[in-house]
C-alpha atoms as a PDB file:
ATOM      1  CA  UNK A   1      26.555  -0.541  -1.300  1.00  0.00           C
ATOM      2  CA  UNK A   2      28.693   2.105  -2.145  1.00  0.00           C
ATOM      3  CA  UNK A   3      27.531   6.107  -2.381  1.00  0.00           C
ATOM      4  CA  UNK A   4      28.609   6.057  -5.850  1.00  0.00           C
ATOM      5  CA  UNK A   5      26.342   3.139  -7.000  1.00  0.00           C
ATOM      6  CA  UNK A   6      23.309   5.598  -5.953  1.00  0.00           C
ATOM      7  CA  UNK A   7      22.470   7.095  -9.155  1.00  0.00           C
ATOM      8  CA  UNK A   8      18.729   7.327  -9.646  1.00  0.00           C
ATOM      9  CA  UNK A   9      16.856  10.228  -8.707  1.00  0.00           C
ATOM     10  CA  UNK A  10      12.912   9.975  -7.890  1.00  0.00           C
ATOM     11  CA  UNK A  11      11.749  10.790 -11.530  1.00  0.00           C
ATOM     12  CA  UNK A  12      13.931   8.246 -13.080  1.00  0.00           C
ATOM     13  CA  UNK A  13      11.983   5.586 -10.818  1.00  0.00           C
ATOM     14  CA  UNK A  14       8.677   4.335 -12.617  1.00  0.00           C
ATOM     15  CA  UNK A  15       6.354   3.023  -9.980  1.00  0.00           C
ATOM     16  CA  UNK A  16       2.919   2.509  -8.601  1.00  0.00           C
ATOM     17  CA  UNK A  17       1.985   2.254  -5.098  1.00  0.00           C
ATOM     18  CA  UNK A  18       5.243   3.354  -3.187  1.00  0.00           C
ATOM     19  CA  UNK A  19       6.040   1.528  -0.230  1.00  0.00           C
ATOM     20  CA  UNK A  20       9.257   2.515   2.255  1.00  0.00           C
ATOM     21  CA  UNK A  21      10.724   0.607   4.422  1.00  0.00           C
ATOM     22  CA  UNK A  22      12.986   2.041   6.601  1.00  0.00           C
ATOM     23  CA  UNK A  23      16.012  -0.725   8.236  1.00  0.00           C
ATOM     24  CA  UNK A  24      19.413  -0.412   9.032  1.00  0.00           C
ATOM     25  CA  UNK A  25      20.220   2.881   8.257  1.00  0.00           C
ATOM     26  CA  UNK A  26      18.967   2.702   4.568  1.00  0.00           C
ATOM     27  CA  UNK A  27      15.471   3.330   2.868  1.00  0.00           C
ATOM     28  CA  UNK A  28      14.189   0.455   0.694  1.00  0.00           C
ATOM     29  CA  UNK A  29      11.164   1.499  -2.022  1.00  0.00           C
ATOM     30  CA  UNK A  30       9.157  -0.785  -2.990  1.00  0.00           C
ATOM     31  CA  UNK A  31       6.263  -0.638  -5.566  1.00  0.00           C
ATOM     32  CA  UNK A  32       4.315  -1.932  -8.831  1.00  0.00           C
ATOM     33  CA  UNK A  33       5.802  -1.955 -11.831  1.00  0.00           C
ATOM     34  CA  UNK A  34       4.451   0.314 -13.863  1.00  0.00           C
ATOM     35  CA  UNK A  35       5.177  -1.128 -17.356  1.00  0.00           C
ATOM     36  CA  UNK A  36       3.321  -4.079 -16.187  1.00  0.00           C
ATOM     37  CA  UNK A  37       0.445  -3.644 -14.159  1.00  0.00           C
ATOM     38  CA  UNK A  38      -2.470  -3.928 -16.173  1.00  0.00           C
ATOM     39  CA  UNK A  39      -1.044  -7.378 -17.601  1.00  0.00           C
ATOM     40  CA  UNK A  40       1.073 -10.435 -17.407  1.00  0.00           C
ATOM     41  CA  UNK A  41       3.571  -9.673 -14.807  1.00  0.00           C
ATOM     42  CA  UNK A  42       6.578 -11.402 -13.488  1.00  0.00           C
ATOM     43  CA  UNK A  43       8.014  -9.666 -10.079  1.00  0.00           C
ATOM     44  CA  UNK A  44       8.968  -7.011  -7.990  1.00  0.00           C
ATOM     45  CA  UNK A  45      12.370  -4.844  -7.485  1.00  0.00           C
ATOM     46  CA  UNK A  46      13.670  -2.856  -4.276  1.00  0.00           C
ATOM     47  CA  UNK A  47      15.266   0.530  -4.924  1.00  0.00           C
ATOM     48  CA  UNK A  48      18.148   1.742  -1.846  1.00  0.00           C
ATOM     49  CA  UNK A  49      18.264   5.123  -0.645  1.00  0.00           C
ATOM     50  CA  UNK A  50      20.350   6.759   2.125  1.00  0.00           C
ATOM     51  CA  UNK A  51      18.948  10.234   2.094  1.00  0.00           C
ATOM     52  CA  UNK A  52      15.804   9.588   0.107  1.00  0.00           C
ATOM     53  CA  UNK A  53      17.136  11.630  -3.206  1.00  0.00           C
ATOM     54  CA  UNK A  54      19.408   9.096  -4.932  1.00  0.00           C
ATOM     55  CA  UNK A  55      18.736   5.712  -5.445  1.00  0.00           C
ATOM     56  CA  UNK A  56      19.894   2.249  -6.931  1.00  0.00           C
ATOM     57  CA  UNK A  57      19.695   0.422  -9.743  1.00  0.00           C
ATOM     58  CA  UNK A  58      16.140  -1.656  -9.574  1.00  0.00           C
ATOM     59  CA  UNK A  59      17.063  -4.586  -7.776  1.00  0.00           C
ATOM     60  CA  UNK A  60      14.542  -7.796  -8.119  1.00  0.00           C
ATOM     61  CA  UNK A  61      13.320  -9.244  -5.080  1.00  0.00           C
ATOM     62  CA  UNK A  62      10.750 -11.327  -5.664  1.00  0.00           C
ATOM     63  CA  UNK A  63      10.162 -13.324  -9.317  1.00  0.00           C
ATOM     64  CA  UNK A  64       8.042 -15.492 -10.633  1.00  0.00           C
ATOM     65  CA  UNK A  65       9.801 -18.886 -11.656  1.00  0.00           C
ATOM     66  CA  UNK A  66       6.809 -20.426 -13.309  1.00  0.00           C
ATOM     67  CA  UNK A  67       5.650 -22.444 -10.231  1.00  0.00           C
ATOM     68  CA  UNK A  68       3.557 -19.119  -8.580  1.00  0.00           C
ATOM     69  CA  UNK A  69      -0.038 -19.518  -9.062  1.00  0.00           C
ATOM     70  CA  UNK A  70      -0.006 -15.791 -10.612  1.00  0.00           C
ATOM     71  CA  UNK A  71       0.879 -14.590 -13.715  1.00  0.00           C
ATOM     72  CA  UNK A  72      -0.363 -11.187 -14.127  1.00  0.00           C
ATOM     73  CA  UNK A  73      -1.720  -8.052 -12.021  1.00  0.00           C
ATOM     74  CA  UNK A  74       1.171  -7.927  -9.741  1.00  0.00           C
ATOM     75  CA  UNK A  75       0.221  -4.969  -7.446  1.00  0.00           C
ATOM     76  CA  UNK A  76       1.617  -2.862  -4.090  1.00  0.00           C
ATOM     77  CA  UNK A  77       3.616  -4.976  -2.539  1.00  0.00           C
ATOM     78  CA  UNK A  78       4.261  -3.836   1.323  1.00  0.00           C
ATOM     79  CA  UNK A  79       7.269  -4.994   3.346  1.00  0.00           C
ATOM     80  CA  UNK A  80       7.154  -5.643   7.005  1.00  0.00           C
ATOM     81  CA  UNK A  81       9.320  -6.668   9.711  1.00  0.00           C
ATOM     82  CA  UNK A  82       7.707  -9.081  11.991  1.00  0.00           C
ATOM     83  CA  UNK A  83       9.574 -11.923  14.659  1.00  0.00           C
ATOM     84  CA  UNK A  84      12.695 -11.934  13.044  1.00  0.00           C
ATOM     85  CA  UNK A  85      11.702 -11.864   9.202  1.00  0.00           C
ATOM     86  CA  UNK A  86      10.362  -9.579   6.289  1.00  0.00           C
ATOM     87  CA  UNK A  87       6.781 -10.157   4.911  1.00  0.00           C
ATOM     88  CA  UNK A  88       5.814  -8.921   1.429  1.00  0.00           C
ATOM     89  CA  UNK A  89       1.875  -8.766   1.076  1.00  0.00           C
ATOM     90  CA  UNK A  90       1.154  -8.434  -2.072  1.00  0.00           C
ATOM     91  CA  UNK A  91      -1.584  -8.586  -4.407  1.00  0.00           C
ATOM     92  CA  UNK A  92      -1.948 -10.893  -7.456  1.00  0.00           C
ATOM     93  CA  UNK A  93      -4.301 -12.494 -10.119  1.00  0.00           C
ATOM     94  CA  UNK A  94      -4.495 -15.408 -12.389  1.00  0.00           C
ATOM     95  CA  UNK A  95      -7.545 -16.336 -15.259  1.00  0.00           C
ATOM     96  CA  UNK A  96     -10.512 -17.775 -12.769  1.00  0.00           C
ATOM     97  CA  UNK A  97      -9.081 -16.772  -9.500  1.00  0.00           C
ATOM     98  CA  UNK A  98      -9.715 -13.988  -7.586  1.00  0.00           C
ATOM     99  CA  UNK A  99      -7.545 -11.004  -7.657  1.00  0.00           C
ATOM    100  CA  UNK A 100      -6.344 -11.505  -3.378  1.00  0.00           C
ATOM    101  CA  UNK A 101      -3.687 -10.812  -1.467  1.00  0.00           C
ATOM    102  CA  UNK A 102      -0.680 -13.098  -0.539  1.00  0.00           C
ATOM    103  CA  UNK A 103       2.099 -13.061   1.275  1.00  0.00           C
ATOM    104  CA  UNK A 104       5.880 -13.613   0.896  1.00  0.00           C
ATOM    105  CA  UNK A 105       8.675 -13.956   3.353  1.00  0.00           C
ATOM    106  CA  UNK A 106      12.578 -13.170   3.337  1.00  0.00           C
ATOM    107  CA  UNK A 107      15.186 -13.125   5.515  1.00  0.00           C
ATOM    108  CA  UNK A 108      16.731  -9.458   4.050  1.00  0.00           C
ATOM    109  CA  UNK A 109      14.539  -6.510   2.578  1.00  0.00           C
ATOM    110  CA  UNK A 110      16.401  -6.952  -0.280  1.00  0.00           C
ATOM    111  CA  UNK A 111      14.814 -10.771  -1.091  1.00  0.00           C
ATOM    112  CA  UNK A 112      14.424 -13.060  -2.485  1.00  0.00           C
ATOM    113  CA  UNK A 113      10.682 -12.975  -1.367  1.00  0.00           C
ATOM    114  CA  UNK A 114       9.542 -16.834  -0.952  1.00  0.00           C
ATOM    115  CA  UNK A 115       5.786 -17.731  -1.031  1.00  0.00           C
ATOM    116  CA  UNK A 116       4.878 -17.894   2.451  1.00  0.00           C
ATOM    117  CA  UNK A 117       0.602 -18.343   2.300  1.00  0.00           C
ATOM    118  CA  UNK A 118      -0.734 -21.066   0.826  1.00  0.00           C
ATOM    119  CA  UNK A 119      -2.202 -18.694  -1.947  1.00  0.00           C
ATOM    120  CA  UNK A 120      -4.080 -15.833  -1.375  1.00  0.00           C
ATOM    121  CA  UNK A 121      -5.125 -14.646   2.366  1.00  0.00           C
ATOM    122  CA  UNK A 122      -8.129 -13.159   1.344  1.00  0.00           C
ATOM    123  CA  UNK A 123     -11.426 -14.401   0.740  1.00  0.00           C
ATOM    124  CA  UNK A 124     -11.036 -17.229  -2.324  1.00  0.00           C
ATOM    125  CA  UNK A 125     -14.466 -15.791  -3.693  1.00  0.00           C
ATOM    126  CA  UNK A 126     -13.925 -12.319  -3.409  1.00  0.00           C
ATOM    127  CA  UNK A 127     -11.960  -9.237  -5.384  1.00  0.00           C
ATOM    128  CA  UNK A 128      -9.939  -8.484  -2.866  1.00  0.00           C
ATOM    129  CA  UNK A 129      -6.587  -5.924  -3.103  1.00  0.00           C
ATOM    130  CA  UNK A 130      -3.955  -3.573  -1.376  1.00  0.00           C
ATOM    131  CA  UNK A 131      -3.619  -6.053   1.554  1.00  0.00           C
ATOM    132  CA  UNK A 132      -1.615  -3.584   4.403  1.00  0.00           C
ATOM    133  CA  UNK A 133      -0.212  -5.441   7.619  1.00  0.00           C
ATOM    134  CA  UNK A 134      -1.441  -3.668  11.084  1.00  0.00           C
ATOM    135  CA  UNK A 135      -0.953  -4.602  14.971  1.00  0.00           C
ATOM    136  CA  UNK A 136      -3.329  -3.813  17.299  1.00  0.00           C
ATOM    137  CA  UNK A 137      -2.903  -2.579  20.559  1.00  0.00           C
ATOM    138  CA  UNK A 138      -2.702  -5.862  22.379  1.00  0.00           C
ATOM    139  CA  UNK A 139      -0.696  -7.294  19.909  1.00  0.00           C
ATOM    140  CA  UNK A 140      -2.400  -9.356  17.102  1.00  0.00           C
ATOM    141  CA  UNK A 141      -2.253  -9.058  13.869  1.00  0.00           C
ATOM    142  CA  UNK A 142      -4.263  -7.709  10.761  1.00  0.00           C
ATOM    143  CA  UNK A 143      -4.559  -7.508   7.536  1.00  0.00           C
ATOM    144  CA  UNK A 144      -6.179  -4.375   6.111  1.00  0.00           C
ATOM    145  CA  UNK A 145      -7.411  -4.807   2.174  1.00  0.00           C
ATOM    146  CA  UNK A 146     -10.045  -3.522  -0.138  1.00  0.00           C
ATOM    147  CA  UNK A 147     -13.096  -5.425  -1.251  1.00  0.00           C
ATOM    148  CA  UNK A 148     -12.803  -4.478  -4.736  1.00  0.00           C
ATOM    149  CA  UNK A 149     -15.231  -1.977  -6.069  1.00  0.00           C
ATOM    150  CA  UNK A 150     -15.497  -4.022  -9.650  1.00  0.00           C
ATOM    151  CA  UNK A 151     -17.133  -6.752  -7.226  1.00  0.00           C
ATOM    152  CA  UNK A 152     -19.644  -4.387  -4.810  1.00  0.00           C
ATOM    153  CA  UNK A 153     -19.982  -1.474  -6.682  1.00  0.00           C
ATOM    154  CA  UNK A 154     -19.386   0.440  -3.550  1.00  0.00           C
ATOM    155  CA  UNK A 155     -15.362  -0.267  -2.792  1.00  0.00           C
ATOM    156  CA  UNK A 156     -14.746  -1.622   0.618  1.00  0.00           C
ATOM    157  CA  UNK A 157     -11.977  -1.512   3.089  1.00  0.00           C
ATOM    158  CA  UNK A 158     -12.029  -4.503   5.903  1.00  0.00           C
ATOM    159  CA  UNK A 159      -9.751  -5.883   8.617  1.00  0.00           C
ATOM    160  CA  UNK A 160      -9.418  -9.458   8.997  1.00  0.00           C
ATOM    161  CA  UNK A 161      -7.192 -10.892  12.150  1.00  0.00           C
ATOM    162  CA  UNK A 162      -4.272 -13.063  10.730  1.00  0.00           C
ATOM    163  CA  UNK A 163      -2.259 -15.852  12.848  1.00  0.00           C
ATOM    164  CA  UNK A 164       0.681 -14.867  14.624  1.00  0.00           C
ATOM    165  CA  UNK A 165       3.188 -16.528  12.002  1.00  0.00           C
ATOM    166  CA  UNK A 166       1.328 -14.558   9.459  1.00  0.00           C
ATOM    167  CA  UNK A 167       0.487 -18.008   6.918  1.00  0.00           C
ATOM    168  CA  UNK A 168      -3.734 -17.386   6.903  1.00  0.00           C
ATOM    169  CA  UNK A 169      -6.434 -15.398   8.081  1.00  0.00           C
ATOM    170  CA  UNK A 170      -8.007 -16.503  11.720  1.00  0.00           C
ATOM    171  CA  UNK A 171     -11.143 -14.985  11.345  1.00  0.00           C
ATOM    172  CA  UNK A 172     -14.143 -13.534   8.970  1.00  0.00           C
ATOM    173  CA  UNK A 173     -13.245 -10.004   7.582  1.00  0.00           C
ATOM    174  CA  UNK A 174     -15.121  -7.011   9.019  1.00  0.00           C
ATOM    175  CA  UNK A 175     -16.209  -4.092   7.430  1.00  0.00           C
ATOM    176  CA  UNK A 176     -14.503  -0.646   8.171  1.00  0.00           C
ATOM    177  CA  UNK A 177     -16.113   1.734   5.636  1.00  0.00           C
ATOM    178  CA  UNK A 178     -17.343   2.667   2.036  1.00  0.00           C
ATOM    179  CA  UNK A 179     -16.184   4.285  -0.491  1.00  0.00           C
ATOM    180  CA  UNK A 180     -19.771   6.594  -0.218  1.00  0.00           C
ATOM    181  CA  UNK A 181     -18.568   7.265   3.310  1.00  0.00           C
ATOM    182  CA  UNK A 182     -16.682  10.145   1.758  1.00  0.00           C
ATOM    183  CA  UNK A 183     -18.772  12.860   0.379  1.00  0.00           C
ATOM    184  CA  UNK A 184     -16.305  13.687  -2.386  1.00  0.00           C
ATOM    185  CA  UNK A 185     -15.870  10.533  -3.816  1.00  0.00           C
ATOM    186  CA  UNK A 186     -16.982  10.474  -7.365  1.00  0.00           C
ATOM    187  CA  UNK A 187     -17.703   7.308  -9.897  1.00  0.00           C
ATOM    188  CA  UNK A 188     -15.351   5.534 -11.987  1.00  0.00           C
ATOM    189  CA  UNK A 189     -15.925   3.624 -15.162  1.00  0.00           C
ATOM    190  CA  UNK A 190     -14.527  -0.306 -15.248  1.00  0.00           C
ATOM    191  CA  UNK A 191     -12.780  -1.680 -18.301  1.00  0.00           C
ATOM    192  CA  UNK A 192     -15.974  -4.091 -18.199  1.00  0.00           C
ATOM    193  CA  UNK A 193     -18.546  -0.752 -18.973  1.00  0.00           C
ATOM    194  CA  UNK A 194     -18.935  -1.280 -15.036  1.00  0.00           C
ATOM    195  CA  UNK A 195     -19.888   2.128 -13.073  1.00  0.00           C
ATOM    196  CA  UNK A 196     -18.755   1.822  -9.045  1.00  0.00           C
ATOM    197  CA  UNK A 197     -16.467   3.857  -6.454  1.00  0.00           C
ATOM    198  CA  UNK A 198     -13.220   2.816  -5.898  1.00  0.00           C
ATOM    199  CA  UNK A 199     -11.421   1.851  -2.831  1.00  0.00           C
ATOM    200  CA  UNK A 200      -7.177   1.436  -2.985  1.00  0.00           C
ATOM    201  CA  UNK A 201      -4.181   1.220  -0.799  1.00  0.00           C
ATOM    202  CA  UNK A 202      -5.479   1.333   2.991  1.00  0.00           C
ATOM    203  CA  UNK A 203      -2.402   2.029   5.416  1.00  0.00           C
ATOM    204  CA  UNK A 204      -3.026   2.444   9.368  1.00  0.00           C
ATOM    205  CA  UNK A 205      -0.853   4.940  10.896  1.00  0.00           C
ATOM    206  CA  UNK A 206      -0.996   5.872  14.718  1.00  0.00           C
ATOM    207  CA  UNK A 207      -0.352   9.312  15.902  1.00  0.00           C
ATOM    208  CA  UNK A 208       1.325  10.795  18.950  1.00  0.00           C
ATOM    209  CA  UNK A 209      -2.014  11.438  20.493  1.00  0.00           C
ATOM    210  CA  UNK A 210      -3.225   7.756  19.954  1.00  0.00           C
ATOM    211  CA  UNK A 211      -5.500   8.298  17.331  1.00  0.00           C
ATOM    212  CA  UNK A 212      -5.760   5.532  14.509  1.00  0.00           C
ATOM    213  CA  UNK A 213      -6.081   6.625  11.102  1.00  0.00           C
ATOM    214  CA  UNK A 214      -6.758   4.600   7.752  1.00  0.00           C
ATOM    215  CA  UNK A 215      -5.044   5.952   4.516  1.00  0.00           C
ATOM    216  CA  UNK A 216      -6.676   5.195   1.357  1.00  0.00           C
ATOM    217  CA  UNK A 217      -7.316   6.417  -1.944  1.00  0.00           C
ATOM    218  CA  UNK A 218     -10.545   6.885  -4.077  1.00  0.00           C
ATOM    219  CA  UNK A 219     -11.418   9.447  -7.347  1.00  0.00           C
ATOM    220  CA  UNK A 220     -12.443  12.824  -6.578  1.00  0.00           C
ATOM    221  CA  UNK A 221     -13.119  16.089  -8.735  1.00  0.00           C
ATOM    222  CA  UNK A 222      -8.847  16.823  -9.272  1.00  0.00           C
ATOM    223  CA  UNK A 223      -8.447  12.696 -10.230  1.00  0.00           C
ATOM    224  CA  UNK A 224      -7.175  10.462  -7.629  1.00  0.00           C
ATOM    225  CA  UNK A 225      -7.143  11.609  -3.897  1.00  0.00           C
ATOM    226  CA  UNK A 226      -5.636  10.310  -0.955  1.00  0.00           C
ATOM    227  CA  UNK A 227      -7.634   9.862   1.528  1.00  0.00           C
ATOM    228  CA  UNK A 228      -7.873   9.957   5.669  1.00  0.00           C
ATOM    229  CA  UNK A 229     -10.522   8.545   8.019  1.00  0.00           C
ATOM    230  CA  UNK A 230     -10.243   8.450  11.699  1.00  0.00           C
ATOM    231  CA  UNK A 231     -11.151   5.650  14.438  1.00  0.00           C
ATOM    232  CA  UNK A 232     -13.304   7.132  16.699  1.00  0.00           C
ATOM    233  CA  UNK A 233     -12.344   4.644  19.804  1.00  0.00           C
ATOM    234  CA  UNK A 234      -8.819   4.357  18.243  1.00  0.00           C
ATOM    235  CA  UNK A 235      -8.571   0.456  17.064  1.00  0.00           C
ATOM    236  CA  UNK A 236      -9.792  -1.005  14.118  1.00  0.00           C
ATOM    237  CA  UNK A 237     -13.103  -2.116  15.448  1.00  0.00           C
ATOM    238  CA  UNK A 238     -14.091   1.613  15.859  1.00  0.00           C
ATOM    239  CA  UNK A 239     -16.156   3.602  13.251  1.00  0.00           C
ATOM    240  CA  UNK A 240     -13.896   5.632  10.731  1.00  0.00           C
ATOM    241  CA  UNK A 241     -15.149   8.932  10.077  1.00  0.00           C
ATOM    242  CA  UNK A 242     -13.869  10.606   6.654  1.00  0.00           C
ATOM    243  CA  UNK A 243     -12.010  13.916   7.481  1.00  0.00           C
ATOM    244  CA  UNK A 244     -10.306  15.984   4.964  1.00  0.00           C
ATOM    245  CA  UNK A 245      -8.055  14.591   1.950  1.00  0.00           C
ATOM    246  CA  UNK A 246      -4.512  14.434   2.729  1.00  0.00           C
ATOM    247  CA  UNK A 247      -3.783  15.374  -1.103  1.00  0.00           C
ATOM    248  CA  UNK A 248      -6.510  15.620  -3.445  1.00  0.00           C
ATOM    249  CA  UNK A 249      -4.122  16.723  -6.557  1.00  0.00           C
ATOM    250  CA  UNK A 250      -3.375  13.440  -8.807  1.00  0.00           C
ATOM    251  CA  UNK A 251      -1.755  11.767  -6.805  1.00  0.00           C
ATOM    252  CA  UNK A 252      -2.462   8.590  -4.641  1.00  0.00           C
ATOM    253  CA  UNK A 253      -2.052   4.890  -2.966  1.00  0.00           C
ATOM    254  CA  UNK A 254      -0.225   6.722   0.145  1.00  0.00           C
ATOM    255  CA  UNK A 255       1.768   5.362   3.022  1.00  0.00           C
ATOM    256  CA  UNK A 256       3.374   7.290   6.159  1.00  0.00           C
ATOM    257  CA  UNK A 257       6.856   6.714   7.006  1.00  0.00           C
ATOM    258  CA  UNK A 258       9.487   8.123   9.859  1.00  0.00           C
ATOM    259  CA  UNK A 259      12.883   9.116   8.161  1.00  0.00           C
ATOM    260  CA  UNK A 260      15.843   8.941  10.143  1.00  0.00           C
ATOM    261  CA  UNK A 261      15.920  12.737  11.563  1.00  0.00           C
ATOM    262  CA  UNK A 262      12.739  11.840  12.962  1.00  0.00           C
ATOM    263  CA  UNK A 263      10.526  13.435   9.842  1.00  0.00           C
ATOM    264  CA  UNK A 264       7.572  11.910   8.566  1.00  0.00           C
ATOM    265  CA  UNK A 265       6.881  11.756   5.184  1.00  0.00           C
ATOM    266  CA  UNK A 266       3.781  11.225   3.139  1.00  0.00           C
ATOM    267  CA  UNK A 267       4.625   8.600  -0.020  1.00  0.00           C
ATOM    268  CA  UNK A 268       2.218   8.230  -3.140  1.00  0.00           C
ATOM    269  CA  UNK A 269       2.997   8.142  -6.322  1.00  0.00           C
ATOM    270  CA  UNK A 270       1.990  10.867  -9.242  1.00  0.00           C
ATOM    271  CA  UNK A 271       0.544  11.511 -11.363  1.00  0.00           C
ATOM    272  CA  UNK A 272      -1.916   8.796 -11.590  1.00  0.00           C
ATOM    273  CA  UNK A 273      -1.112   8.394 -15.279  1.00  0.00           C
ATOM    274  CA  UNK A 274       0.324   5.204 -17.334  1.00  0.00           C
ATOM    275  CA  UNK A 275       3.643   5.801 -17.595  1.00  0.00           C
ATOM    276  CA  UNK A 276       4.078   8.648 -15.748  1.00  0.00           C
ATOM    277  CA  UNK A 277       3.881   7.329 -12.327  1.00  0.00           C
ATOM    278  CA  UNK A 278       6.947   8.360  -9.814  1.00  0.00           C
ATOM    279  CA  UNK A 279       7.652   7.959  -5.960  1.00  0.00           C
ATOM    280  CA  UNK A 280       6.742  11.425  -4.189  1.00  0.00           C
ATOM    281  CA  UNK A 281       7.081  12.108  -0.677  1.00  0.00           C
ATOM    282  CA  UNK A 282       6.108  15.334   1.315  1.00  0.00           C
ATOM    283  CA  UNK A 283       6.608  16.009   4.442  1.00  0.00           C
ATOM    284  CA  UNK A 284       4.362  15.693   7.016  1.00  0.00           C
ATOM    285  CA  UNK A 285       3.030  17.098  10.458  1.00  0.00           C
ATOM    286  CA  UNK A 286       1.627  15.071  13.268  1.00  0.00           C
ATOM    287  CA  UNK A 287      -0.380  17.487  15.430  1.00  0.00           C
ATOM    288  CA  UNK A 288      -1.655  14.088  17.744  1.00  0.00           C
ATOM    289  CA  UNK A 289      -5.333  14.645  16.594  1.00  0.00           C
ATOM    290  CA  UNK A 290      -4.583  15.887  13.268  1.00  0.00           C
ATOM    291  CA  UNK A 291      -2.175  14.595  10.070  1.00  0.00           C
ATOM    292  CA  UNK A 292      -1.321  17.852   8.102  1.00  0.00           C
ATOM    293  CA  UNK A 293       0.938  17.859   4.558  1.00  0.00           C
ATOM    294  CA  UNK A 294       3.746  20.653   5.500  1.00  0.00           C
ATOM    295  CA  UNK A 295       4.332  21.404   2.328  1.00  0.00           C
ATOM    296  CA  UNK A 296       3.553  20.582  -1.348  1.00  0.00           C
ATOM    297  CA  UNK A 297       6.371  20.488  -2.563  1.00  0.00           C
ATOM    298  CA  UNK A 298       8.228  16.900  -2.544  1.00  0.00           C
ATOM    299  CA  UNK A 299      11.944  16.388  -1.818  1.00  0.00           C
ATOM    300  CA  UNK A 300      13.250  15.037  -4.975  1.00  0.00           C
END
């Protein structure tokens, strides 16, 4: 791809739920369309960055061709790079199944995205959503995901191991933390007339000093928040204890990425509103115990 073809800048880019993956000398952005999230929805596209500023065309990478079990909610989809292939977890929803989390498969980050699980990886019976792929320590792999709040009132993130070829879950979720856990969170109002506290996007980052955090998002007093909690033995089986907000200002569904001078960034989109959504990404400051925002200002 030529320079020249790079011609979108961050606000021209309409997204939910910013994901970056970072290959090959090139940034790929993935996220939810915004002009079809609440509704029927067909796919996902991949925007191509070299310096994070200017961007391509939307490019699809995964669509539906009317055999996927899906056919609307199509929501932050994550790419990975595990054994030699690219995993897309994804969430998705059909009338009389459970909103849950799949996964797709690709050769390239640029697609196509296959269906790769048979369905959704998360509990059949439950709301589930914002399925995030994690490696512990001694190698296995996870899936972290919200129990949805519209199903438990109180929003729930949970691990749940996964095979090693990534097709199914090997094991019964478990619990990480509430939404309550955090003394900020405030209630939100389903479409249903339903009163709960969210949970979205969990992302597990690992800092220089070891520590494990979990990246989510919930409401708070200045509208959607994103969140930090901390491991307190450093794996997923520890308990998370909520420190303070990463960014409490409208903005939300965060992930942590390492640009190619060696910066980490912060990515959410804002502001939470329909229509308005955009990529943002601030840098950020690993202190080994601590994740600290540099600066408020974004680089677009």
């Amino acid at each position: 791809m030529r320079i020249s073809e790079y011609r979108l800048q961050n606000n021209d880019i309409n997204i939910r739920d910013p994901f970056v993956l970072v290959h090959d000398g090139k940034y790929y952005l993935y996220g939810t369309r915004a002009a079809t999230c609440w509704g029927p929805a067909s796919g996902f596209d991949v925007y191509v960055s070299e310096d994070l500023k200017s961007w391509s065309e939307a490019i699809p990478c995964f669509e539906n061709d009317g055999t996927f079990w899906a056919d609307q909610n199509y929501w932050a989809p994550e790419v990975h790079e595990w054994q030699g292939h690219f995993y897309m977890f994804a969430s998705f929803k059909a009338d009389d199944i459970c909103r849950g989390t799949a996964i797709l498969r690709s050769d390239d980050p640029l697609g196509p995205f296959e269906p790769y699980s048979d369905g959704p990886v998360t509990p059949r019976d439950w709301e589930c959503l914002d399925g995030t792929f994690y490696v512990s320590r001694d190698g296995h792999p996870y899936m972290i995901f919200c129990h949805e709040w519209v199903q438990v009132t109180d929003g729930e993130i949970c691990a749940m191991p996964l095979t090693e070829d990534l097709k199914a879950s090997a094991g019964e979720p478990s619990l990480l933390f509430k939404a309550t856990d955090a003394s900020w969170v405030k209630p939100s109002i389903s479409g249903d007339g339903v009163t709960g506290y969210v949970t979205d996007g969990p992302f597990l980052w690992r800092s220089s000093g070891g520590n494990l955090f979990c990246l989510w998002s919930a409401y708070g007093d200045k509208g959607y928040v994103e969140a930090l909690a901390l491991s307190d033995n450093g794996e997923i089986d520890g308990r998370f204890e909520q420190i303070e907000p990463l960014f409490e200002k409208d903005g939300g569904h965060g992930m942590i990425f390492r640009a190619f001078d060696g910066q980490l960034y912060l990515a959410l989109h804002s502001p939470n509103s329909h229509g308005d959504e955009h990529p943002r990404f601030y840098p950020l400051k690993d202190t080994g115990d601590r994740l600290k925002l540099i600066s408020f200002l974004n680089i677009s």
